[in-house]
Protein backbone atom coordinates (compact mmCIF):
# COMPACT_ATOMS: atom_id res chain seq x y z
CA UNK A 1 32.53 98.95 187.99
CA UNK A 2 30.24 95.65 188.25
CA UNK A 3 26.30 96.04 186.60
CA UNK A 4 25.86 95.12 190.46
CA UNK A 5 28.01 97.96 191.77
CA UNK A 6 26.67 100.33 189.60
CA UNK A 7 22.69 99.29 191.10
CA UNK A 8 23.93 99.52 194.90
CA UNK A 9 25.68 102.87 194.20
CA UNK A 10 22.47 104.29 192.21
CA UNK A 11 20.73 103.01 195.33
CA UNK A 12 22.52 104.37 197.37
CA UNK A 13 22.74 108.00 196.14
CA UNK A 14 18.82 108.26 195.37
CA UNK A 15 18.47 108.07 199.67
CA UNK A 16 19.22 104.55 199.98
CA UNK A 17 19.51 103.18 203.13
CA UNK A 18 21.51 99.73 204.00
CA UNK A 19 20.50 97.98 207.51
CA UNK A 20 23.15 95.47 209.20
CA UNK A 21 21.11 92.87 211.20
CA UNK A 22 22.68 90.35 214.21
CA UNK A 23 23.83 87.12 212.90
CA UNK A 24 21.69 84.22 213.18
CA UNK A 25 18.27 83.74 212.73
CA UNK A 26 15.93 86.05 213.47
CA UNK A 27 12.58 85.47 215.72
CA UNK A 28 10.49 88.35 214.32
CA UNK A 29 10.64 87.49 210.35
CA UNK A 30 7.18 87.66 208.95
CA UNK A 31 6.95 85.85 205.54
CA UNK A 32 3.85 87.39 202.91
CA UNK A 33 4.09 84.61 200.76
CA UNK A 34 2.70 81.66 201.58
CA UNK A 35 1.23 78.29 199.52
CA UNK A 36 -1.55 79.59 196.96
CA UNK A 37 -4.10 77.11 196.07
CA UNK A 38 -7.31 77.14 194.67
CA UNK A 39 -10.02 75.61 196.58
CA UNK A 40 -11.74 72.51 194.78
CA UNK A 41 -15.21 73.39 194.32
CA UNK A 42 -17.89 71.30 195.96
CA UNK A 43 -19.20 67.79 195.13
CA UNK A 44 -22.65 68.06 194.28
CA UNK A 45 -24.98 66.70 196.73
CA UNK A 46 -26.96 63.43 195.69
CA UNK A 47 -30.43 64.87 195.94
CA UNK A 48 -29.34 68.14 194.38
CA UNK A 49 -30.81 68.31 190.55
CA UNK A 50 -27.98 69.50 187.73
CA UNK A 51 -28.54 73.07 186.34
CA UNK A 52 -30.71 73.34 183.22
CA UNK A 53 -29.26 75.24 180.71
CA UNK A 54 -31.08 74.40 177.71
CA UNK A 55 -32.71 77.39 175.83
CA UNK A 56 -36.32 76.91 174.86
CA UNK A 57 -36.72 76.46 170.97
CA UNK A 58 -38.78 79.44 169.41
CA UNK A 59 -42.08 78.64 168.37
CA UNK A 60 -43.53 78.60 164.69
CA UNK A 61 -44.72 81.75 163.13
CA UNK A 62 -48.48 81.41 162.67
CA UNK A 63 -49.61 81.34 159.72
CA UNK A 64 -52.21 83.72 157.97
């Protein structure tokens, strides 16, 4: 017995159940996969400022 015969009979004994569909194409298929992108992010406007990031520097101990 096949690798592949061995997996349909397993299948098959753990409740298994095989459907037989009409030739030819069927009219109610639903397909869950689909194209996956990722969206581009944004352009930033012209009169939009960047994002400061910079981190103030600490200031001098005073001295004493």
């Amino acid at each position: 017995m096949s690798d592949e015969e061995a997996m349909i009979s397993d299948y098959l004994s753990r409740g298994g159940k095989v459907t037989k569909c009409a030739p030819g194409p069927s009219d109610n298929v639903v397909y869950r996969s689909g194209p996956r992108f990722r969206r581009q992010p944004k352009p930033a406007q012209p009169n939009e400022a960047p994002a400061v990031t910079e981190v103030p520097a600490p200031s001098p101990a005073p001295e004493g």
